[in-house]
PDB file of N, CA and C in Angstrom:
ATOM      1  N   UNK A   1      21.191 -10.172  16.921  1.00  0.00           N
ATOM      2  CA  UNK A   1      21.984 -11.124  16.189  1.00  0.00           C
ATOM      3  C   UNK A   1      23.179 -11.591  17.009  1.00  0.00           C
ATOM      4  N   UNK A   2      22.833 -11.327  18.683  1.00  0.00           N
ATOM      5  CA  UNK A   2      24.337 -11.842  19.533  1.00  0.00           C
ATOM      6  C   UNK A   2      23.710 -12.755  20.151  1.00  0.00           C
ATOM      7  N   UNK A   3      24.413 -13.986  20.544  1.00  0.00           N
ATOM      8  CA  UNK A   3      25.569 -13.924  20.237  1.00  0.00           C
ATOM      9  C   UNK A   3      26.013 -15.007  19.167  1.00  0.00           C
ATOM     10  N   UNK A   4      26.670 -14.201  18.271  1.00  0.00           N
ATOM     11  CA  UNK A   4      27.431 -14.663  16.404  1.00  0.00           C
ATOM     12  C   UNK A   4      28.283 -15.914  16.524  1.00  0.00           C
ATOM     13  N   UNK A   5      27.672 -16.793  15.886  1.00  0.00           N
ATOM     14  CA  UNK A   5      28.678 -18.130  15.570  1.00  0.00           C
ATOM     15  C   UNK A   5      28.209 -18.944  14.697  1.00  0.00           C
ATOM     16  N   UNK A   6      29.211 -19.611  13.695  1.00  0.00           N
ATOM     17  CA  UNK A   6      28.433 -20.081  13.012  1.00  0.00           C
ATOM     18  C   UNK A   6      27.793 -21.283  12.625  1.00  0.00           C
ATOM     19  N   UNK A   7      27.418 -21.871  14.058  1.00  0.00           N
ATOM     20  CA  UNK A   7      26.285 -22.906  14.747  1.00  0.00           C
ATOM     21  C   UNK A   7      25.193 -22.230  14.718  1.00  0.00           C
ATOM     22  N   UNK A   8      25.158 -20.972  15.039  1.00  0.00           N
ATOM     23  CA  UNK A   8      23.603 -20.455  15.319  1.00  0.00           C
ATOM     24  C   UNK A   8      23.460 -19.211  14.005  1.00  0.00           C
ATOM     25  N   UNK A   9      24.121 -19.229  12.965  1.00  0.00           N
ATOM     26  CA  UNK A   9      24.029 -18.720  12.117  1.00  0.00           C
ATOM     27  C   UNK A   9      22.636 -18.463  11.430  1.00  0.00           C
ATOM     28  N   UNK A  10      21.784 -19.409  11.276  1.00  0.00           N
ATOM     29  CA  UNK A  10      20.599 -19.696  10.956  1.00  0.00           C
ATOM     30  C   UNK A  10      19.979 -19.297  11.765  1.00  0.00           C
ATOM     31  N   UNK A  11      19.624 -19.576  12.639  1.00  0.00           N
ATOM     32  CA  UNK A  11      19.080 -19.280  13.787  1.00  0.00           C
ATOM     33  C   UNK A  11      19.038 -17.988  14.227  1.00  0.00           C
ATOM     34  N   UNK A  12      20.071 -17.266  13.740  1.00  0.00           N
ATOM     35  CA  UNK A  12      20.153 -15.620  14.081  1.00  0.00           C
ATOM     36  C   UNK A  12      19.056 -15.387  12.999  1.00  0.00           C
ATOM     37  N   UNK A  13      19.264 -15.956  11.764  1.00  0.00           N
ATOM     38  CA  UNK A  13      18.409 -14.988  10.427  1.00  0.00           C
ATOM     39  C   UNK A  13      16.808 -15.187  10.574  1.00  0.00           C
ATOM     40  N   UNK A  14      16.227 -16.565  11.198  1.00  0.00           N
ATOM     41  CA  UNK A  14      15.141 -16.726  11.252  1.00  0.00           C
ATOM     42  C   UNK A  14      14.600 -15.911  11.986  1.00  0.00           C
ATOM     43  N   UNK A  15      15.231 -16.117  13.382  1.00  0.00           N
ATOM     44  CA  UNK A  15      14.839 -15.633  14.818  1.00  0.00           C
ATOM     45  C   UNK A  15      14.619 -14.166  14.991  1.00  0.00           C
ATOM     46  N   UNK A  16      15.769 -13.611  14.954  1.00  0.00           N
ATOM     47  CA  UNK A  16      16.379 -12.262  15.279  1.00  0.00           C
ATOM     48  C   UNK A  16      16.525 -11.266  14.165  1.00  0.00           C
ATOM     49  N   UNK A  17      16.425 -11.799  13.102  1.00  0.00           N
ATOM     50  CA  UNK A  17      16.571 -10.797  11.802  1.00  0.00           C
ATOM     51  C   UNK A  17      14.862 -10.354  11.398  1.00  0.00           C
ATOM     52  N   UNK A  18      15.340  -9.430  10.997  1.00  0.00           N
ATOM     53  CA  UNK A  18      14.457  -8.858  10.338  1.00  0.00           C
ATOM     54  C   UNK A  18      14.756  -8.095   8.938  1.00  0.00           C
ATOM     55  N   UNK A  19      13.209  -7.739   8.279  1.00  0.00           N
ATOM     56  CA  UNK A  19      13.260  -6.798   6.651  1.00  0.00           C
ATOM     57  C   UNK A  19      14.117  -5.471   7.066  1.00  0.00           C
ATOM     58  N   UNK A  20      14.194  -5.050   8.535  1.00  0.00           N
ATOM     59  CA  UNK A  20      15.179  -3.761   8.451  1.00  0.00           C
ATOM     60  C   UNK A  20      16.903  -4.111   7.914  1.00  0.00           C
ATOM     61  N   UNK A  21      16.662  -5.276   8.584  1.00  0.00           N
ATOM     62  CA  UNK A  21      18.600  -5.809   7.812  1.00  0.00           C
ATOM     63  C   UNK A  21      18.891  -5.991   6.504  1.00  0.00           C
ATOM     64  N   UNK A  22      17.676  -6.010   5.518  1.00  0.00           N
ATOM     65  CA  UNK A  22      18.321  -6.031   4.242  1.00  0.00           C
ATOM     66  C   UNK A  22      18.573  -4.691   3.508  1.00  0.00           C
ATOM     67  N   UNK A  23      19.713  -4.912   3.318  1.00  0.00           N
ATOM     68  CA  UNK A  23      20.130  -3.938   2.406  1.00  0.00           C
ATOM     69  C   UNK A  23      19.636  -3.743   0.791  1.00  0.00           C
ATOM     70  N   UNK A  24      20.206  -4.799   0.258  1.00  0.00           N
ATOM     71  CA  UNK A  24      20.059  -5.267  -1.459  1.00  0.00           C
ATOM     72  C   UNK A  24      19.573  -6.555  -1.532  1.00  0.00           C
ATOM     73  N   UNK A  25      18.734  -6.783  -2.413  1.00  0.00           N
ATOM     74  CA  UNK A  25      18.085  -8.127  -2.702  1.00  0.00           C
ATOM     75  C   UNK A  25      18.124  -8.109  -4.370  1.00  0.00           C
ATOM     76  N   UNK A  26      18.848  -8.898  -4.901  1.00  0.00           N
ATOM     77  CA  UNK A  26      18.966  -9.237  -6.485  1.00  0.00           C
ATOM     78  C   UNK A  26      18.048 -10.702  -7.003  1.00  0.00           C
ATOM     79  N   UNK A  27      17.294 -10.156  -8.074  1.00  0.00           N
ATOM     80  CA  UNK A  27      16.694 -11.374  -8.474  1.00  0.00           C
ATOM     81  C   UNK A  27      17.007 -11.909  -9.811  1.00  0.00           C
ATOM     82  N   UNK A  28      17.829 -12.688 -10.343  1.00  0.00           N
ATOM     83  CA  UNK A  28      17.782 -12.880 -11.471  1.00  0.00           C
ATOM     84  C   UNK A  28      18.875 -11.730 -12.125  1.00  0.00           C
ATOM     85  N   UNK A  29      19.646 -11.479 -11.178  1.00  0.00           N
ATOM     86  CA  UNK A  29      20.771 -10.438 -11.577  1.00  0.00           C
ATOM     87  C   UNK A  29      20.072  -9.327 -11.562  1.00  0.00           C
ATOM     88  N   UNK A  30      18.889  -8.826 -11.606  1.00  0.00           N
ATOM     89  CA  UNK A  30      18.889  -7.458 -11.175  1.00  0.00           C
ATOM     90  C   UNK A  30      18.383  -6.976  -9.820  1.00  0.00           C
ATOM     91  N   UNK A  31      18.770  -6.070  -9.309  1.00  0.00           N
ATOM     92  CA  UNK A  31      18.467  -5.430  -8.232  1.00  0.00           C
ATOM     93  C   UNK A  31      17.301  -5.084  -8.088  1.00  0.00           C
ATOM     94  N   UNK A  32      16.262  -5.159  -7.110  1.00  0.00           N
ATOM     95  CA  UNK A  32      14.945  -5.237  -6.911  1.00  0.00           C
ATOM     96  C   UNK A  32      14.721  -4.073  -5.141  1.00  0.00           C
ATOM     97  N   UNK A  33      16.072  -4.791  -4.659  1.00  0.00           N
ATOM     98  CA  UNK A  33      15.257  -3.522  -3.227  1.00  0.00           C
ATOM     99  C   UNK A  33      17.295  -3.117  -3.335  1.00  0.00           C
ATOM    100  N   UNK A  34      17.432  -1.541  -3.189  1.00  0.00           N
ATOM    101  CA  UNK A  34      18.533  -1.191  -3.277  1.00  0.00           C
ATOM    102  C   UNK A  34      18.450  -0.536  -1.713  1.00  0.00           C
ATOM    103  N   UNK A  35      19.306  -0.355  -0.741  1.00  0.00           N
ATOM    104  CA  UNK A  35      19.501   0.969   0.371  1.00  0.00           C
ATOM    105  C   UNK A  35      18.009   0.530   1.179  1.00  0.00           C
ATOM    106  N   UNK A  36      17.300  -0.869   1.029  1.00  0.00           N
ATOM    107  CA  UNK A  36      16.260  -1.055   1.854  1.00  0.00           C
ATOM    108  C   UNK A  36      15.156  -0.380   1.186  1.00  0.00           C
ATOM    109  N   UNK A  37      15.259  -0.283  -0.341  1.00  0.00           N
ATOM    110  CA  UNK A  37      14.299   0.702  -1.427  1.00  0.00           C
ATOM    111  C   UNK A  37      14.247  -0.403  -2.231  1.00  0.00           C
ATOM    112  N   UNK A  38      12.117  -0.805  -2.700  1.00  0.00           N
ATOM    113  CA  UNK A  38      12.035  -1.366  -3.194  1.00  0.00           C
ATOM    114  C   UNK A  38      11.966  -0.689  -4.551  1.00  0.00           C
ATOM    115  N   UNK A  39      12.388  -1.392  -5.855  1.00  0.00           N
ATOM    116  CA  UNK A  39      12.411  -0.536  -6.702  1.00  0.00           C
ATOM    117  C   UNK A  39      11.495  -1.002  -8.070  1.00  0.00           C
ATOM    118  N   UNK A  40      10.954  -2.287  -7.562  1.00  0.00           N
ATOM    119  CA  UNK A  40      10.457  -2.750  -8.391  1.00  0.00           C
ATOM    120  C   UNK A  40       8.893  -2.176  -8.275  1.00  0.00           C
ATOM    121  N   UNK A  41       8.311  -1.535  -7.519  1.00  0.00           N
ATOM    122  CA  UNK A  41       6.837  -1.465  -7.219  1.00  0.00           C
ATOM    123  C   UNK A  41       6.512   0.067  -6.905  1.00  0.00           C
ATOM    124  N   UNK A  42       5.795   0.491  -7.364  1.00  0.00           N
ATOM    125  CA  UNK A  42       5.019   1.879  -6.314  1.00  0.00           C
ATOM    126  C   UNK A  42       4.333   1.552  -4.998  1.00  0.00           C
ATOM    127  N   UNK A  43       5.101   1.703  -3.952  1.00  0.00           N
ATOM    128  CA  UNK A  43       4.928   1.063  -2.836  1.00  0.00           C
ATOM    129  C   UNK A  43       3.562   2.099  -2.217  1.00  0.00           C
ATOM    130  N   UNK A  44       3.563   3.394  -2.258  1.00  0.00           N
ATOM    131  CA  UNK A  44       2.768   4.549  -2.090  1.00  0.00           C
ATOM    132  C   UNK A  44       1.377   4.346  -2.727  1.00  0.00           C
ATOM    133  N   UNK A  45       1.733   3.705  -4.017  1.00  0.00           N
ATOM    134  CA  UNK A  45       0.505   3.084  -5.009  1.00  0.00           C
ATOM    135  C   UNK A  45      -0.320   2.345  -3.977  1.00  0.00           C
ATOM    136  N   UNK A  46       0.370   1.307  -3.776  1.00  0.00           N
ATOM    137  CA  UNK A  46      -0.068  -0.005  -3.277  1.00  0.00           C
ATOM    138  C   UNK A  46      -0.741   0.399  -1.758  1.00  0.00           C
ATOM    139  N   UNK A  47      -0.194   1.303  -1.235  1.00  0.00           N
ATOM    140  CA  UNK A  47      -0.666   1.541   0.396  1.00  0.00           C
ATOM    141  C   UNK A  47      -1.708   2.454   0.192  1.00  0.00           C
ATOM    142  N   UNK A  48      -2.270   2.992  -0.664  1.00  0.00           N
ATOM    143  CA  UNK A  48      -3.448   3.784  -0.931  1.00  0.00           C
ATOM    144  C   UNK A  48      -4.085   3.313  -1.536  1.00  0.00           C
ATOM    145  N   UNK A  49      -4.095   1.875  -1.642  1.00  0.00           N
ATOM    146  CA  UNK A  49      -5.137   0.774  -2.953  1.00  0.00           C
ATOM    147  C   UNK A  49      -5.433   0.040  -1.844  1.00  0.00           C
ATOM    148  N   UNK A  50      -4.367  -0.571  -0.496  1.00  0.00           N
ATOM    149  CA  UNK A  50      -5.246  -1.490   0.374  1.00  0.00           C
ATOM    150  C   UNK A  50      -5.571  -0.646   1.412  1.00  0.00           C
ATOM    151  N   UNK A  51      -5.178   1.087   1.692  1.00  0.00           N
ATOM    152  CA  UNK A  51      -6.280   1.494   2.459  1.00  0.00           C
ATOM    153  C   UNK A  51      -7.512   1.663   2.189  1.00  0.00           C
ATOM    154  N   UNK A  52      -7.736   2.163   0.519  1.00  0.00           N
ATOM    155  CA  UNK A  52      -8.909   1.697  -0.018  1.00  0.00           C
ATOM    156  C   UNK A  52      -9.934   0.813  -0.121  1.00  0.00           C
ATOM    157  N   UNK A  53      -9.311  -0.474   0.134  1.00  0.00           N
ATOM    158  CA  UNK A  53     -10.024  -1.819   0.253  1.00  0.00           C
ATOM    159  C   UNK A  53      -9.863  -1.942   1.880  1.00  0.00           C
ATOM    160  N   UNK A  54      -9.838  -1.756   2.573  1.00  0.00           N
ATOM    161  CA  UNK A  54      -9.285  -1.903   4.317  1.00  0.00           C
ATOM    162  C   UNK A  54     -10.999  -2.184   4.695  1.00  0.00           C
ATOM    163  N   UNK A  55     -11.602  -1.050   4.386  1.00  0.00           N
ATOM    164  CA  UNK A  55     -13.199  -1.206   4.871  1.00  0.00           C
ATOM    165  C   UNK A  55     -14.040  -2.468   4.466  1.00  0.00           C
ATOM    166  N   UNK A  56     -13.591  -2.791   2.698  1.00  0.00           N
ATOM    167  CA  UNK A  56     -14.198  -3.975   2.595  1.00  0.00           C
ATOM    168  C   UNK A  56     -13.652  -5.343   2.825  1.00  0.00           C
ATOM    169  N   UNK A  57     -12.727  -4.547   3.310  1.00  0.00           N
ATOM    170  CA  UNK A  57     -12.003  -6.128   4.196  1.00  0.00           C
ATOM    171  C   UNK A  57     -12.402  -6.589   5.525  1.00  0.00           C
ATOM    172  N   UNK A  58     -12.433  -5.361   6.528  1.00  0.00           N
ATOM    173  CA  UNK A  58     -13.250  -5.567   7.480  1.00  0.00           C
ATOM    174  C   UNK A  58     -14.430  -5.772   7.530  1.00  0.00           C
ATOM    175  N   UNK A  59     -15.004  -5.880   6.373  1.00  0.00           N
ATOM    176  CA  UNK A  59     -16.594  -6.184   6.567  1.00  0.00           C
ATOM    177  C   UNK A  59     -16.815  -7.813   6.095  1.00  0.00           C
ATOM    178  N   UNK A  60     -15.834  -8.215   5.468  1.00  0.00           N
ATOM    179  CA  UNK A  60     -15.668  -9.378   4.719  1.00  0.00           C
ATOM    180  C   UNK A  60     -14.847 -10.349   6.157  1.00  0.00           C
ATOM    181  N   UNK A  61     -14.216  -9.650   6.915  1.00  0.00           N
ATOM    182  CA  UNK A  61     -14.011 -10.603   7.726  1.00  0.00           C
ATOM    183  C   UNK A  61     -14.663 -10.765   9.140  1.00  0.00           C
ATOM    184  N   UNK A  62     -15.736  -9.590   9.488  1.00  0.00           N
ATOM    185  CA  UNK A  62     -16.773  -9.984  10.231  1.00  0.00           C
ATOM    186  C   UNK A  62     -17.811 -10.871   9.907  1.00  0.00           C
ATOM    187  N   UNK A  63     -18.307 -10.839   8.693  1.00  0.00           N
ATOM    188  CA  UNK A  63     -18.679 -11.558   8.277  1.00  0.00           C
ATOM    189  C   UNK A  63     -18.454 -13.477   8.071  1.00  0.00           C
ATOM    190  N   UNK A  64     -17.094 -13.442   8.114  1.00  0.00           N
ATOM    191  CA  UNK A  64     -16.611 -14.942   7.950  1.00  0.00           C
ATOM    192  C   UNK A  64     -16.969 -14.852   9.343  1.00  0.00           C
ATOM    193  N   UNK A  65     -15.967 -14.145  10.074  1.00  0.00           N
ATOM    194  CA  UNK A  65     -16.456 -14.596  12.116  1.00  0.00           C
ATOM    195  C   UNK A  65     -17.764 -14.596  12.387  1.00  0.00           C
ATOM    196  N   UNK A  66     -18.707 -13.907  12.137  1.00  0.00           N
ATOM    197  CA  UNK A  66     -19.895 -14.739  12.286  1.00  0.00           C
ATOM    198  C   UNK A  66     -21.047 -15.776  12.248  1.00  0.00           C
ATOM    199  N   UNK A  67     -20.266 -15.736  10.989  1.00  0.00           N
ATOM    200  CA  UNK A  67     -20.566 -16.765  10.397  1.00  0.00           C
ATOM    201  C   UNK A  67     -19.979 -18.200  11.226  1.00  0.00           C
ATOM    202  N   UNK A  68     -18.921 -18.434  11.754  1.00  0.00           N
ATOM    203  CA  UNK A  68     -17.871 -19.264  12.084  1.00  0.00           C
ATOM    204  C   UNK A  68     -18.189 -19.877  13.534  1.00  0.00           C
ATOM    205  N   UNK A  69     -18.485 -18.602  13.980  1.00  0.00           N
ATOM    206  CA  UNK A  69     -18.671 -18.467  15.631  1.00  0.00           C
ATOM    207  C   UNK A  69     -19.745 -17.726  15.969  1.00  0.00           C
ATOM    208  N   UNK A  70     -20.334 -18.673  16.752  1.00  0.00           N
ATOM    209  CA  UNK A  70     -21.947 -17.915  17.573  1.00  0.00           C
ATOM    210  C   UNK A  70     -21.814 -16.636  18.319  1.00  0.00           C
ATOM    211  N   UNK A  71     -22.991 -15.970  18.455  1.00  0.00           N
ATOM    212  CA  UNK A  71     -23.037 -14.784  19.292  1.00  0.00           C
ATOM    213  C   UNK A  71     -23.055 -14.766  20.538  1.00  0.00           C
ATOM    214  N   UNK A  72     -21.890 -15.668  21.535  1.00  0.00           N
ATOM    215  CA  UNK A  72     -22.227 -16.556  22.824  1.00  0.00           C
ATOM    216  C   UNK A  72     -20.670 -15.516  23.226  1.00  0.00           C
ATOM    217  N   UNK A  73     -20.179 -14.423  22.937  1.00  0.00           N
ATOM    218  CA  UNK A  73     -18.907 -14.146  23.889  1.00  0.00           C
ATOM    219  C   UNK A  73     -17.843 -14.859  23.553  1.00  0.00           C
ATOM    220  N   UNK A  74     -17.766 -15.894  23.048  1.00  0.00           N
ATOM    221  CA  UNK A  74     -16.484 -16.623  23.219  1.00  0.00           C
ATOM    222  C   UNK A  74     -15.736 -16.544  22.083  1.00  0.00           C
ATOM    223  N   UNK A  75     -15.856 -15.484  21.152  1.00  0.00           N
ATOM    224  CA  UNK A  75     -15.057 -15.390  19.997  1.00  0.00           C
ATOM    225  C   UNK A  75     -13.596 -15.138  20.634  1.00  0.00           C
ATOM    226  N   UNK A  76     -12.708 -15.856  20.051  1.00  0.00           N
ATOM    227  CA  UNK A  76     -11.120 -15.659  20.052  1.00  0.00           C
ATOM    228  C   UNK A  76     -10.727 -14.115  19.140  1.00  0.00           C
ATOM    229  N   UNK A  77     -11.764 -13.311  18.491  1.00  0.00           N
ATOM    230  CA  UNK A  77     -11.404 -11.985  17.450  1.00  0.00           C
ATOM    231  C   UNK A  77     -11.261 -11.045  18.226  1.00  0.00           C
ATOM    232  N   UNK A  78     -11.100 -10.187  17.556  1.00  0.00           N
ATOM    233  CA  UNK A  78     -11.386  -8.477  17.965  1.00  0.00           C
ATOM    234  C   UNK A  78     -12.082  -8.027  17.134  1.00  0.00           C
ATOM    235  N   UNK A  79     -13.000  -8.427  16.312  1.00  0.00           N
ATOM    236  CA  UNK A  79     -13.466  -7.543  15.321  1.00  0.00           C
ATOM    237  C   UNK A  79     -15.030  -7.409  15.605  1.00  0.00           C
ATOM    238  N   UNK A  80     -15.563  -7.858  16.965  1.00  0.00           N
ATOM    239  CA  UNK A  80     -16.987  -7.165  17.739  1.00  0.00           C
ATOM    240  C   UNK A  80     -16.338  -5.289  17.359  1.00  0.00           C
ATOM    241  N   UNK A  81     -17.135  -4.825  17.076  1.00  0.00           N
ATOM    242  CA  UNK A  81     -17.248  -3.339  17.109  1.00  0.00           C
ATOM    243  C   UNK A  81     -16.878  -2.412  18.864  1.00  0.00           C
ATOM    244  N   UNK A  82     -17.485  -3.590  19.617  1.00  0.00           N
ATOM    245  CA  UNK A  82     -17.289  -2.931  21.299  1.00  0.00           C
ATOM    246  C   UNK A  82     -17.584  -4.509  21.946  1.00  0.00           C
ATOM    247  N   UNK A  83     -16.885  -4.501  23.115  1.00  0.00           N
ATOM    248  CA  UNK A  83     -16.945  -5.351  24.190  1.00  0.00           C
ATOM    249  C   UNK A  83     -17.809  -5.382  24.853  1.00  0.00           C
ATOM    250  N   UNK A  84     -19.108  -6.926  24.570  1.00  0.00           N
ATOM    251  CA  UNK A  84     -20.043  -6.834  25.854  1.00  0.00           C
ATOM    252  C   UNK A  84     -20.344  -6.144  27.220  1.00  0.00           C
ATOM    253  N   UNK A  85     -21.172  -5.606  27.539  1.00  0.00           N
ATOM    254  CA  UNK A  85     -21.396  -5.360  28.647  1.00  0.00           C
ATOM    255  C   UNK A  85     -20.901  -6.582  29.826  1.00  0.00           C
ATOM    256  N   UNK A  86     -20.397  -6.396  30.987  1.00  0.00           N
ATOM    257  CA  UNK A  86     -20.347  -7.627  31.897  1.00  0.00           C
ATOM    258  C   UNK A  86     -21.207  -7.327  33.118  1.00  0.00           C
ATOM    259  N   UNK A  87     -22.060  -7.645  33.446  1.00  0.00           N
ATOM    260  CA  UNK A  87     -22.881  -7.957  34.924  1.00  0.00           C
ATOM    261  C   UNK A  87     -22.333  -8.661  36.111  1.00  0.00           C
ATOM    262  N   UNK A  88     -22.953  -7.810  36.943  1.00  0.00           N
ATOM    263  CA  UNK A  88     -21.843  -8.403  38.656  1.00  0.00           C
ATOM    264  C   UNK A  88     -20.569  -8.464  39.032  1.00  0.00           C
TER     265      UNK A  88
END
């Protein structure tokens, strides 16, 4: 966030800031993330519901890439399982 002025004020928050800098976020007058704690959600909930779904996500998005893009090497993904063999 250096160097501080307030020409590049904006520019610090887009650029250079990040979710570690917030402290408190109020919505509607009440407090929602306190000390960088969200308080509105079971966050623990939620990260053991999309590791749950993680597998059928990856299968759902190999699927679109193949769909998308031929079996010719030139996919822009990572989601081939392993990297072609290369010859010569």
């Amino acid at each position: 966030m250096v160097p501080w002025h307030e020409d590049n004020l904006v520019a610090n928050l887009v650029y250079s800031g990040s979710g570690s800098l917030v402290h408190t976020v109020l919505v509607d007058g009440r407090v929602v993330v306190r000390a960088g704690e969200v308080l509105t959600m079971d966050e623990p909930a939620i990260l053991r519901a999309m590791q749950k779904e993680a597998p059928r996500f990856v299968a759902l998005s190999r699927e679109w890439d193949a769909r998308f893009w031929p079996e010719d090497n030139t996919k822009p993904h990572v989601f081939r399982r392993s990297a072609p063999a290369r010859s010569g």
